[in-house]
Protein backbone atom coordinates (compact mmCIF):
# COMPACT_ATOMS: atom_id res chain seq x y z
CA UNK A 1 62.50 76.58 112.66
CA UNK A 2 60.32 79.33 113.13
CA UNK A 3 57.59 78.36 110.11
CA UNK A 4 57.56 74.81 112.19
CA UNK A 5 57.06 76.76 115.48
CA UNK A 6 54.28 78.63 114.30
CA UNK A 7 52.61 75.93 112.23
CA UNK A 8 52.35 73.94 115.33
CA UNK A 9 51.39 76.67 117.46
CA UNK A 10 48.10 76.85 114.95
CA UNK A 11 47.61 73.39 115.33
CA UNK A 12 47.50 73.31 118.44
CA UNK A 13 45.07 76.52 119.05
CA UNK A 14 42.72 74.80 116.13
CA UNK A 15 42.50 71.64 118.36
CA UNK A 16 42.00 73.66 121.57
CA UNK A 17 39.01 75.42 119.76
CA UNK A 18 38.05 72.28 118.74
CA UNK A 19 38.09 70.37 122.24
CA UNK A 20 36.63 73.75 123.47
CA UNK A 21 33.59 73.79 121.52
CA UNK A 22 33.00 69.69 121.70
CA UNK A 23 33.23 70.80 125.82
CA UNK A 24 30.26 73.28 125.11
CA UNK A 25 28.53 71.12 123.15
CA UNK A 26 28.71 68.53 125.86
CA UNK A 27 27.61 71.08 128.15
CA UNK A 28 24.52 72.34 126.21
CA UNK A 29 23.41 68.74 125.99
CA UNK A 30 23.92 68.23 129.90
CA UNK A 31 26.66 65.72 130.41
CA UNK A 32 29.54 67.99 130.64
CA UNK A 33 32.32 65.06 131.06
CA UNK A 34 31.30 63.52 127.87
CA UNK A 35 32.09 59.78 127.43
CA UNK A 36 28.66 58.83 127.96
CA UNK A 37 27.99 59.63 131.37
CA UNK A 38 23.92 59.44 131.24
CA UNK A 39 24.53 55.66 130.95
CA UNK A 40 23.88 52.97 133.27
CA UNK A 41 26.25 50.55 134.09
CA UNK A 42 24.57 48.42 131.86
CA UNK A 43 25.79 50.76 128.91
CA UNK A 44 21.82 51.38 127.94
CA UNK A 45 20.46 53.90 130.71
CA UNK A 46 18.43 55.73 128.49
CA UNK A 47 16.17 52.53 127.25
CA UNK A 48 16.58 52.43 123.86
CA UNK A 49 14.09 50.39 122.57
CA UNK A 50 14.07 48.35 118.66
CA UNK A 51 12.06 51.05 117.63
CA UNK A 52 14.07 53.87 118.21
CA UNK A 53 17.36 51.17 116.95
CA UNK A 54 15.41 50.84 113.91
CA UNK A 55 14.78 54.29 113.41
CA UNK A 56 18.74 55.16 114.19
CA UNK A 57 19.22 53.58 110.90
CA UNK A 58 17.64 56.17 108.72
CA UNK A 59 19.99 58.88 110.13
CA UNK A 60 23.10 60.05 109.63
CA UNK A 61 26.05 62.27 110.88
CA UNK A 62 25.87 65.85 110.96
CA UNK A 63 28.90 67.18 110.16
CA UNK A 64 29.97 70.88 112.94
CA UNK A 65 32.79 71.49 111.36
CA UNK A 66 31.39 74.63 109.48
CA UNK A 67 29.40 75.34 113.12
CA UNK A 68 32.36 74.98 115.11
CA UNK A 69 33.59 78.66 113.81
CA UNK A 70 30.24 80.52 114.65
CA UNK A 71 31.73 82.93 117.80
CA UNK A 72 28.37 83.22 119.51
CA UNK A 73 27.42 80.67 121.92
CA UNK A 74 23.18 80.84 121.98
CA UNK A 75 23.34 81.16 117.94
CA UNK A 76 26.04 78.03 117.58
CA UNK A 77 23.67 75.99 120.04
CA UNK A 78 20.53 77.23 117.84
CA UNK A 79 22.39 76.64 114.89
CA UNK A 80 23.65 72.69 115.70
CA UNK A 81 20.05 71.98 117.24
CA UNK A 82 18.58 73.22 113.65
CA UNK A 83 21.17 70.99 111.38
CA UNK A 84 20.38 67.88 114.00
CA UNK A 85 16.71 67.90 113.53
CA UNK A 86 16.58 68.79 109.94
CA UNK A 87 19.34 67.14 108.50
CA UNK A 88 20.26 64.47 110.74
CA UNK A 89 18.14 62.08 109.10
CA UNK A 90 17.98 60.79 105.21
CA UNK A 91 14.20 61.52 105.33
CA UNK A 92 15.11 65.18 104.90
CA UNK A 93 13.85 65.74 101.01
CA UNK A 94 10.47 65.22 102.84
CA UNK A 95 10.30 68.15 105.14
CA UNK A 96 9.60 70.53 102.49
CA UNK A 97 6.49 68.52 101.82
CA UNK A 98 5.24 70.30 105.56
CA UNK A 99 4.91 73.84 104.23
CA UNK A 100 4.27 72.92 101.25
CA UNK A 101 0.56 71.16 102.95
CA UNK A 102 0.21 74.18 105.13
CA UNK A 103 0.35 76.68 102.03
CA UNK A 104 -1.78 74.25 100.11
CA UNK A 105 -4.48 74.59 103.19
CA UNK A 106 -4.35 78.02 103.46
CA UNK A 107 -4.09 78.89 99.16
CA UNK A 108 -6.93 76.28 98.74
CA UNK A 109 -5.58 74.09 96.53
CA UNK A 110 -7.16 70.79 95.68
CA UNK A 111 -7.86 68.51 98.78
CA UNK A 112 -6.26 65.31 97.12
CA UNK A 113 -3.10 67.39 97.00
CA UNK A 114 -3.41 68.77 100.13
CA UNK A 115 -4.00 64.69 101.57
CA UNK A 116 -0.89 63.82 99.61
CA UNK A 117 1.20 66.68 100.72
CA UNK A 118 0.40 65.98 104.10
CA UNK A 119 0.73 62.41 104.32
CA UNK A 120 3.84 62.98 102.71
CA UNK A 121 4.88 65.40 105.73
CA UNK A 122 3.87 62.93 108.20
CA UNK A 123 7.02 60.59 107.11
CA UNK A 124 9.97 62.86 107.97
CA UNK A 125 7.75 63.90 111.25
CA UNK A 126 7.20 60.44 113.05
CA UNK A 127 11.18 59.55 112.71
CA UNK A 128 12.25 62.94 114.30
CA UNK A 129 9.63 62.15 117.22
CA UNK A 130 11.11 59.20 117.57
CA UNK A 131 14.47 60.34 117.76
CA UNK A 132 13.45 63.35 119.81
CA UNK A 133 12.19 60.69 122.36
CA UNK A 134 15.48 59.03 122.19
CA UNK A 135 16.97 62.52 123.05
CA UNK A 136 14.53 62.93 126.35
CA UNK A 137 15.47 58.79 127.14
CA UNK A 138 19.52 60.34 127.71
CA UNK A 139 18.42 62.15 130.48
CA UNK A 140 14.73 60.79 132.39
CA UNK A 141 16.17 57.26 132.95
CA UNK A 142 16.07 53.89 131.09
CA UNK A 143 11.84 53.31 132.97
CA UNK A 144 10.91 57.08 132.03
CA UNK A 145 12.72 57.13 128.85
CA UNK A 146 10.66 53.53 128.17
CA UNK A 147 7.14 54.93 128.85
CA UNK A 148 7.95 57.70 126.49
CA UNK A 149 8.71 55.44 124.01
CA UNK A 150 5.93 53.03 124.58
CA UNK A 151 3.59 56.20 124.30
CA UNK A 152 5.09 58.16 121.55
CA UNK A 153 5.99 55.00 119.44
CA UNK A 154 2.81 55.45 117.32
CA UNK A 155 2.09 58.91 117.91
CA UNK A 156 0.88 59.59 114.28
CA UNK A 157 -1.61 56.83 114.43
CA UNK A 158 -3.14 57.71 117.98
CA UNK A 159 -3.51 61.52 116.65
CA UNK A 160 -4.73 60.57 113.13
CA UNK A 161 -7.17 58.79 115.35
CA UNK A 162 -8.02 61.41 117.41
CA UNK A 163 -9.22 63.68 115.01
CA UNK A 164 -11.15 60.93 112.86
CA UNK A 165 -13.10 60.98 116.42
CA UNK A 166 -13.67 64.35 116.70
CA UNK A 167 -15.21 64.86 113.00
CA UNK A 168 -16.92 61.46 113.79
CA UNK A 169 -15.24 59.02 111.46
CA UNK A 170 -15.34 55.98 113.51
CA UNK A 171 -15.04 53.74 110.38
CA UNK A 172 -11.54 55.57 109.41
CA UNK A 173 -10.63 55.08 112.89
CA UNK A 174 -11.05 51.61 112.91
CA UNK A 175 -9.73 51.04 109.49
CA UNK A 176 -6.97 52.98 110.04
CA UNK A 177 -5.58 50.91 112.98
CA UNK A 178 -6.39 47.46 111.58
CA UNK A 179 -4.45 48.65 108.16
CA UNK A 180 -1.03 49.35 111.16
CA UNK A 181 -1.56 46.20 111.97
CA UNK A 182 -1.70 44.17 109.14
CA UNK A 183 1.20 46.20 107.83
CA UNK A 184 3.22 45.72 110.53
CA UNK A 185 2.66 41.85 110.84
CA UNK A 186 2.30 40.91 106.77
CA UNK A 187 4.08 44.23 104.97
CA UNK A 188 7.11 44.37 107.34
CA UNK A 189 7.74 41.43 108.72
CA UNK A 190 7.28 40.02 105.54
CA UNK A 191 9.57 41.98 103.30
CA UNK A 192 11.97 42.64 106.15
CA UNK A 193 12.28 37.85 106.65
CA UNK A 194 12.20 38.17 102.71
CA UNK A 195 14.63 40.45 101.51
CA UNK A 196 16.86 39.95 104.61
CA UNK A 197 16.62 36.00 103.74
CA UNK A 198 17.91 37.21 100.09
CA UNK A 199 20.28 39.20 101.52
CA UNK A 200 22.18 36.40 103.74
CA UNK A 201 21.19 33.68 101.09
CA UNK A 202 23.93 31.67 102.58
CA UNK A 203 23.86 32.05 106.57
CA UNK A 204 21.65 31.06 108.82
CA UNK A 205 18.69 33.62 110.21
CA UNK A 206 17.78 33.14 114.18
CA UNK A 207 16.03 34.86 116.49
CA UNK A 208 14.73 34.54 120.04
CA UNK A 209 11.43 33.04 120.20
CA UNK A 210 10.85 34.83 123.69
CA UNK A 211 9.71 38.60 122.33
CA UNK A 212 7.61 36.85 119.62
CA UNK A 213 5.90 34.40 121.91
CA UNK A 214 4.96 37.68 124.16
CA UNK A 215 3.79 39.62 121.70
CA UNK A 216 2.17 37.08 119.56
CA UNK A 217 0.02 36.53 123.02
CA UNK A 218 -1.32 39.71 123.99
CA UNK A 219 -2.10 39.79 119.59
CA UNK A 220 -4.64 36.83 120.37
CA UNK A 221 -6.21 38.45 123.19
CA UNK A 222 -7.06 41.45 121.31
CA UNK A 223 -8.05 39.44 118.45
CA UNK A 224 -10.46 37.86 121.26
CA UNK A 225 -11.94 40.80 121.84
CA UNK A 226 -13.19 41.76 118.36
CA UNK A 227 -14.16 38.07 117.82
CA UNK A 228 -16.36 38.43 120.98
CA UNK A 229 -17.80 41.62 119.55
CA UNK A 230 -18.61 40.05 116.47
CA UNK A 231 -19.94 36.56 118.20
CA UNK A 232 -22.17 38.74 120.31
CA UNK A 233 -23.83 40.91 117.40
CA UNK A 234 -24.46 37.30 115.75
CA UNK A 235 -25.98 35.39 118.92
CA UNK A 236 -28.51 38.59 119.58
CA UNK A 237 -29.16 39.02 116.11
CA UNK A 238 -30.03 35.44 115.14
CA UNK A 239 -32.89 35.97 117.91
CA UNK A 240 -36.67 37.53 116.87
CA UNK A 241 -35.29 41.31 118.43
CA UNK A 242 -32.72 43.50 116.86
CA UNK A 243 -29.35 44.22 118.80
CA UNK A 244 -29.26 46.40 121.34
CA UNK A 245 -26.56 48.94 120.83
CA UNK A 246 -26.23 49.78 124.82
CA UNK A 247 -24.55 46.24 125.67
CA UNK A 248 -22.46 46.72 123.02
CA UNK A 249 -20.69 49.55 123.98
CA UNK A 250 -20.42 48.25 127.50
CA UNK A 251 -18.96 44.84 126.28
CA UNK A 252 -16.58 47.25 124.08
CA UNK A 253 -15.96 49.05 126.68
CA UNK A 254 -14.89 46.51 129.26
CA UNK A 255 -12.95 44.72 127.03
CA UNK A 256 -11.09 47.69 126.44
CA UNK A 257 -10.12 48.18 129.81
CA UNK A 258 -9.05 44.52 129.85
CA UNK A 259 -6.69 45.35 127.07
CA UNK A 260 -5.06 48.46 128.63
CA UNK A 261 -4.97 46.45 131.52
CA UNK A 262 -2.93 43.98 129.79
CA UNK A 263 -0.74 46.32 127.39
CA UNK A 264 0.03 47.94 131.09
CA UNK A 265 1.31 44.47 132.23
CA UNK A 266 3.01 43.97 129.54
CA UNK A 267 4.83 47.49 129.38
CA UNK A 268 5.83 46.08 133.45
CA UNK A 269 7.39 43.05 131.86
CA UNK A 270 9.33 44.58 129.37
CA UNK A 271 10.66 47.75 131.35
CA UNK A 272 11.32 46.20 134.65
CA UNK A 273 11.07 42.45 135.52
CA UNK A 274 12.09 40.70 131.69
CA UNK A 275 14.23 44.11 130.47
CA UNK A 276 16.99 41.67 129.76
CA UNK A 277 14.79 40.21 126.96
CA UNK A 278 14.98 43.64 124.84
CA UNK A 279 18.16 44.72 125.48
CA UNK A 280 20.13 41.66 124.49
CA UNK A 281 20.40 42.66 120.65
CA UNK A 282 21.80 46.04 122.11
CA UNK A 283 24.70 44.77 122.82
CA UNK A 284 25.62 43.61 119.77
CA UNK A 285 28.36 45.43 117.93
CA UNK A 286 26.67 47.87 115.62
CA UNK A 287 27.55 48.67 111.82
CA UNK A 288 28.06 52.38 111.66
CA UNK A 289 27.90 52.17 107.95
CA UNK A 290 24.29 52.53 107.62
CA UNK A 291 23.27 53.51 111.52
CA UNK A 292 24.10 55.98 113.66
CA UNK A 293 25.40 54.81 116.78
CA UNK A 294 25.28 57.15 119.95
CA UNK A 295 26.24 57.06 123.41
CA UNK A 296 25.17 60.51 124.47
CA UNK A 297 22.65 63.11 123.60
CA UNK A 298 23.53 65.32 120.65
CA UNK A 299 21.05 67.94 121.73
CA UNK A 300 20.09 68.91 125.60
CA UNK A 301 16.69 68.08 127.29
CA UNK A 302 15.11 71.96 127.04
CA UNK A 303 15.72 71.83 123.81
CA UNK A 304 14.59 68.48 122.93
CA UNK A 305 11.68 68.95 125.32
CA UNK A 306 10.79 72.24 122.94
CA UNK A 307 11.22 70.12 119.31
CA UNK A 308 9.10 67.38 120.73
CA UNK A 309 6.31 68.96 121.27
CA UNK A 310 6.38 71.82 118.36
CA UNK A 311 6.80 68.20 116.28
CA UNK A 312 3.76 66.75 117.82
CA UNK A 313 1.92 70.10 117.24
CA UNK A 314 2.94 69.87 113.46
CA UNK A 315 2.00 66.42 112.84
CA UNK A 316 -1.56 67.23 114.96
CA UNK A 317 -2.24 69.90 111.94
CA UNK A 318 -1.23 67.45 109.16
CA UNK A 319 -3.15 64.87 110.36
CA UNK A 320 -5.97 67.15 110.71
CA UNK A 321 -5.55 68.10 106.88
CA UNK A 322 -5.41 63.86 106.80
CA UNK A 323 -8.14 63.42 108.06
CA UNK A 324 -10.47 66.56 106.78
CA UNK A 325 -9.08 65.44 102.91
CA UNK A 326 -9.95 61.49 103.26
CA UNK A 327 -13.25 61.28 101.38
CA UNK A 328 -11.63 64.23 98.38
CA UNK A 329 -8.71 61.97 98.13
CA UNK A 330 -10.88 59.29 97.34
CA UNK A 331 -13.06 60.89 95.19
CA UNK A 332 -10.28 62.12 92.88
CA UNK A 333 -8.23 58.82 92.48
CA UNK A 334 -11.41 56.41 92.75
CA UNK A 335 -10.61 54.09 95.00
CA UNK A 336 -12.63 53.55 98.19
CA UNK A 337 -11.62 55.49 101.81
CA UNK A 338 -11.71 52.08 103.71
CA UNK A 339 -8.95 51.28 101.05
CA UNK A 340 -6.87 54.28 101.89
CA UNK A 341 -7.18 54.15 105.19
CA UNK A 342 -6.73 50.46 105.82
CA UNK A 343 -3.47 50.03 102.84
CA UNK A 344 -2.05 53.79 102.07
CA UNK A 345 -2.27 55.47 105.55
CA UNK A 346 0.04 52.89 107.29
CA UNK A 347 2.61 52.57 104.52
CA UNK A 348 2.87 56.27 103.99
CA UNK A 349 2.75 57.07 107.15
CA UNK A 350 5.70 54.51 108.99
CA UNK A 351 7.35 54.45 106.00
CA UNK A 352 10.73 55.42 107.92
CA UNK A 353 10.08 52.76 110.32
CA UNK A 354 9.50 49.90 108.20
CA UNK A 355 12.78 51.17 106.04
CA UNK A 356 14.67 50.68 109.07
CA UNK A 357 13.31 47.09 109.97
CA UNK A 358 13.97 45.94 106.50
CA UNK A 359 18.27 47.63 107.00
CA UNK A 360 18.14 45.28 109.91
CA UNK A 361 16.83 42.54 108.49
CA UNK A 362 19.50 42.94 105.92
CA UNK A 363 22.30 43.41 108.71
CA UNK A 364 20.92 39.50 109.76
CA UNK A 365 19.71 41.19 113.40
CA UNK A 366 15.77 39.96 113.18
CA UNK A 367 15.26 40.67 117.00
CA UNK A 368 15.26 44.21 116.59
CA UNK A 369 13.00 43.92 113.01
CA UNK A 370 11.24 41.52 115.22
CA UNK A 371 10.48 44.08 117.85
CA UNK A 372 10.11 47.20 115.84
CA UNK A 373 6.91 45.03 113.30
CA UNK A 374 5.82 42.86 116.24
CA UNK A 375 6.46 45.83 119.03
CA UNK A 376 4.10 48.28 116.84
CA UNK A 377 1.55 45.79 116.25
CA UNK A 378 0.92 44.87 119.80
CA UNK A 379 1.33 49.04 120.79
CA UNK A 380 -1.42 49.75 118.22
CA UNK A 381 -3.57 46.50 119.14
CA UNK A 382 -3.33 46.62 123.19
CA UNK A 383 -2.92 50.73 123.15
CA UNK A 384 -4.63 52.58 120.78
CA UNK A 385 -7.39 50.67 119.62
CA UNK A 386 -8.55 50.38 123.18
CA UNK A 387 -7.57 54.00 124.26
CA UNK A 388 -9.63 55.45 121.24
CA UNK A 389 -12.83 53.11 122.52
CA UNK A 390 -12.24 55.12 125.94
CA UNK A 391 -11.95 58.52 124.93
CA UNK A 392 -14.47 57.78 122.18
CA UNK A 393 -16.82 57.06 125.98
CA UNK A 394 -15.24 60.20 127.25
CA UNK A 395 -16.15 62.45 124.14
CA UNK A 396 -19.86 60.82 124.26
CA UNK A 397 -19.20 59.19 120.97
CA UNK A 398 -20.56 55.68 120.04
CA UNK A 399 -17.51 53.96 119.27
CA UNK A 400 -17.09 49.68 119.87
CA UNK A 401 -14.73 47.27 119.17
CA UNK A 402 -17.33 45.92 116.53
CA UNK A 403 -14.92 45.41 113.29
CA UNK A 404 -16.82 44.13 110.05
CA UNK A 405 -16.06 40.39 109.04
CA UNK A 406 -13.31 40.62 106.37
CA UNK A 407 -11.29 43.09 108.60
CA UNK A 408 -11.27 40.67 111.53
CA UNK A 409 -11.32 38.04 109.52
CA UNK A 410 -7.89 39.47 107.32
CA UNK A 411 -6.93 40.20 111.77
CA UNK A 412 -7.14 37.07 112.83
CA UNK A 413 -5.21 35.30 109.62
CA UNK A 414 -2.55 37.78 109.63
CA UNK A 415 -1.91 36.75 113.68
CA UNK A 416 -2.24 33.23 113.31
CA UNK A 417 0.39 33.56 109.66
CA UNK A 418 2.80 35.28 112.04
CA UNK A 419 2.83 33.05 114.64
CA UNK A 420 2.82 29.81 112.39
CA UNK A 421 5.85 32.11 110.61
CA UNK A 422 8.03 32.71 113.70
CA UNK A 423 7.36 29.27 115.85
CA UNK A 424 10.86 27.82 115.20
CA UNK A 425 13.59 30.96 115.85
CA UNK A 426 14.49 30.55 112.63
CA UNK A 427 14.12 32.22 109.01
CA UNK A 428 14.06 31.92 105.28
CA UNK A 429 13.37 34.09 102.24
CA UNK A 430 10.11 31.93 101.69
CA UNK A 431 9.36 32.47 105.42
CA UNK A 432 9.23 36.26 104.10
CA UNK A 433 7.32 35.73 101.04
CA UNK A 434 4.23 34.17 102.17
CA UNK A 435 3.03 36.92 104.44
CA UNK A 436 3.98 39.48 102.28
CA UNK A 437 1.90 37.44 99.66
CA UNK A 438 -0.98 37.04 101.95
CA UNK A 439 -0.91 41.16 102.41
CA UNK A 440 -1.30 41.82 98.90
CA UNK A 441 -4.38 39.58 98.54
CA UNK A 442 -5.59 40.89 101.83
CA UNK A 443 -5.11 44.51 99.68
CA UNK A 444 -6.48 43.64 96.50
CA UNK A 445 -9.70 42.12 98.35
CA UNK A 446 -10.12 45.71 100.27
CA UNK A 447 -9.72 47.48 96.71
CA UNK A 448 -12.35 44.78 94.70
CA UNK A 449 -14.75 44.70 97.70
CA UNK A 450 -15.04 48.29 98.68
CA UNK A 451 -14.67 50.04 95.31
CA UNK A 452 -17.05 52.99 93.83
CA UNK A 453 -19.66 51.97 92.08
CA UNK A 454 -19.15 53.30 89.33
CA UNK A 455 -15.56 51.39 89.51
CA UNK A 456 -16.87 48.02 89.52
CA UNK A 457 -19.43 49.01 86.97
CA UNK A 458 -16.86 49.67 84.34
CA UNK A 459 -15.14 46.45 85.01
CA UNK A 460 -17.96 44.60 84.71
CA UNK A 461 -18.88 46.18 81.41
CA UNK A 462 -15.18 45.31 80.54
CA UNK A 463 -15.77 41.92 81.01
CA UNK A 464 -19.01 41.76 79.55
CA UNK A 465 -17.35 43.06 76.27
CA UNK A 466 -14.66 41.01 76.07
């Protein structure tokens, strides 16, 4: 009698401890009666968006147990912030890629290592932003937590940008953003309709038409705006005088403003008057085999406050290294920087976002691969390209929305294929196929047309010989 006495007695005291320190851990994270109270009465208060859904599905469960005996309050709350930012996601094996750049920098090693290394760092980096911006979303409101999402979405990319500015690399610039969005409209939506069409062989794939007509939209209008660019350079060139650069850059310039303009309305639509439109998937029951489903924040908003923006300052140094290590890289593996920056920089880079898309696709829930491929495109296209353009202006640098022909060219096919691709609501493996076909000729025309010279030398000997 006594040996049961005492053996529940311990039970009980280990589940007070326990319900003591899930309390605490409540508390730290600022909803201190737990069961979700930052929601809405809609369930989704903190505006979760198929971006951060698709990056959910890369992480995974930390497990306290271990944490949950650490006495000390500050060092248990230091301790569980560490083990949810470092290992709460499967992209961990990266991280050590991030000091392993940084020591490569500073112990000058060679600069196509040092681009590798820190390209590699970027991976891990942009999903822990995004889930860090998930984090902030618990507590700021489902509008608030929106607009953070909306900006931080494509963080890398706009600060990969920003640096290509500052040294002056206006061609990796623009290279680099086409390259996001031909992989996001050909590389992901293609593989993600392809493999998820092998995947449920035998059901039937829908989706609503409504996000993809949206998006697919505001895609033409920036396309628009390059094609003017380009129509413009043609019409004054095919007169007796050379082109003026001055009208230009205005023309660039107020197209750009039209397409922030634009990307503004449309970030209105989605966050306030048509919200229904993205949050219908949401409430679909999730499979917490390969996702992570939360209703409340696992860390609180100082904290995640602090990791965002120590994250942001990390992958502002890598992509410095990036972008300082472009024209080495190239150098050392022979192959062309328009090539890298248009194919390698946006695979590499959203890798973890793409992986997730494609674990949707395979789950048979194509609105939220349709909003995380189509959603990035349009950010990129309607954003950052015209934001760059502006503080390009700002910075006194000569920067225009003037894209050579096979990029806008390889632009305006890659639009038009996803569009043709999603006009029914419905899919099929071979729906998935063709614009992931269409990306690797887009690819191996980049790689044939913008080699080294010495490259396409030695192939043409080669043929010669043979």
């Amino acid at each position: 009698m006594s040996y049961i006495f005492v053996s529940c007695t311990a039970d009980n005291v280990a589940a007070m401890a326990s319900t003591g320190y899930e309390a605490a851990r409540r508390l730290e994270a600022g909803n201190p009666k737990g069961g979700g109270g930052s929601r809405t009465a809609h369930g989704h208060g903190h505006g979760r968006t198929a971006h951060n859904m698709s990056s959910s599905s890369l992480r995974k469960k930390s497990d306290l147990s271990l944490l949950s005996k650490v006495r000390c309050g500050l060092l248990r709350t230091i301790l569980t912030n560490l083990q949810e930012i470092f290992l709460g996601t499967k992209l961990f094996i990266l991280f050590p890629a991030v000091p392993l750049a940084i020591a490569a920098n500073y112990l000058h090693f060679g600069r196509a290592w040092l681009f590798a290394l820190s390209l590699l760092g970027l991976t891990p980096l942009a999903e822990r932003v995004s889930f860090l911006t998930e984090q902030i979303a618990y507590y700021t409101g489902p509008t608030v937590g929106g607009l953070l999402n909306a900006t931080c979405g494509n963080a890398t990319e706009l600060i990969i940008a920003l640096f290509a500015l500052h040294r002056g690399k206006i061609e990796v610039v623009k290279c680099s953003l086409v390259g996001s969005i031909l992989s996001n409209l050909l590389l992901v939506l293609g593989s993600s309709l392809f493999l998820g069409g092998i995947a449920n062989l035998h059901k039937e794939q829908s989706f609503d038409r409504k996000q993809a007509d949206v998006n697919t939209g505001l895609l033409l209008l920036g396309a628009l705006c390059h094609i003017l660019l380009l129509a413009f350079d043609h019409a004054v060139s095919s007169g007796e005088q050379a082109a003026d650069v001055a009208p230009r850059l205005w023309l660039s310039r107020a197209c750009s403003i039209v397409m922030l303009l634009a990307y503004v309305a449309y970030l209105f639509f989605q966050l306030k008057t048509h919200r229904q439109l993205y949050e219908s998937e949401e409430e679909e029951d999730d499979d917490n085999d390969d996702a992570v489903a939360q209703d409340e924040a696992v860390i609180g908003f100082p904290s995640a406050l602090a990791w965002l923006l120590g994250m942001t300052a990390v992958i502002a140094i890598l992509s410095e290294y990036v972008v300082a290590t472009i024209e080495a890289a190239s150098d050392s593996w022979g192959i062309s920087v328009s090539f890298i920056s248009i194919i390698l920089l946006p695979i590499v880079g959203n890798a973890a976002e793409h992986a997730g898309a494609i674990i949707f696709a395979f789950k048979n829930k194509l609105d939220i691969t349709l909003g995380v491929s189509l959603g990035s495109a349009t950010q990129i296209s309607m954003f950052v390209v015209p934001l760059s353009v502006i503080v390009a202006w700002i910075m006194g640098i000569k920067m225009d929305l003037d894209l050579e022909l096979l990029e806008t060219g390889s632009l305006i096919m890659a639009i038009l294929i996803t569009a043709f691709t999603l006009q029914d609501g419905t899919s099929h493996y071979l729906k998935g196929l063709v614009p992931l076909l269409c990306y690797l000729a887009i690819g191996a025309c980049f790689f044939v047309s913008k080699s080294p010279a010495n490259q396409i030398n030695d192939v043409n000997a080669g043929v010669l010989t043979t």
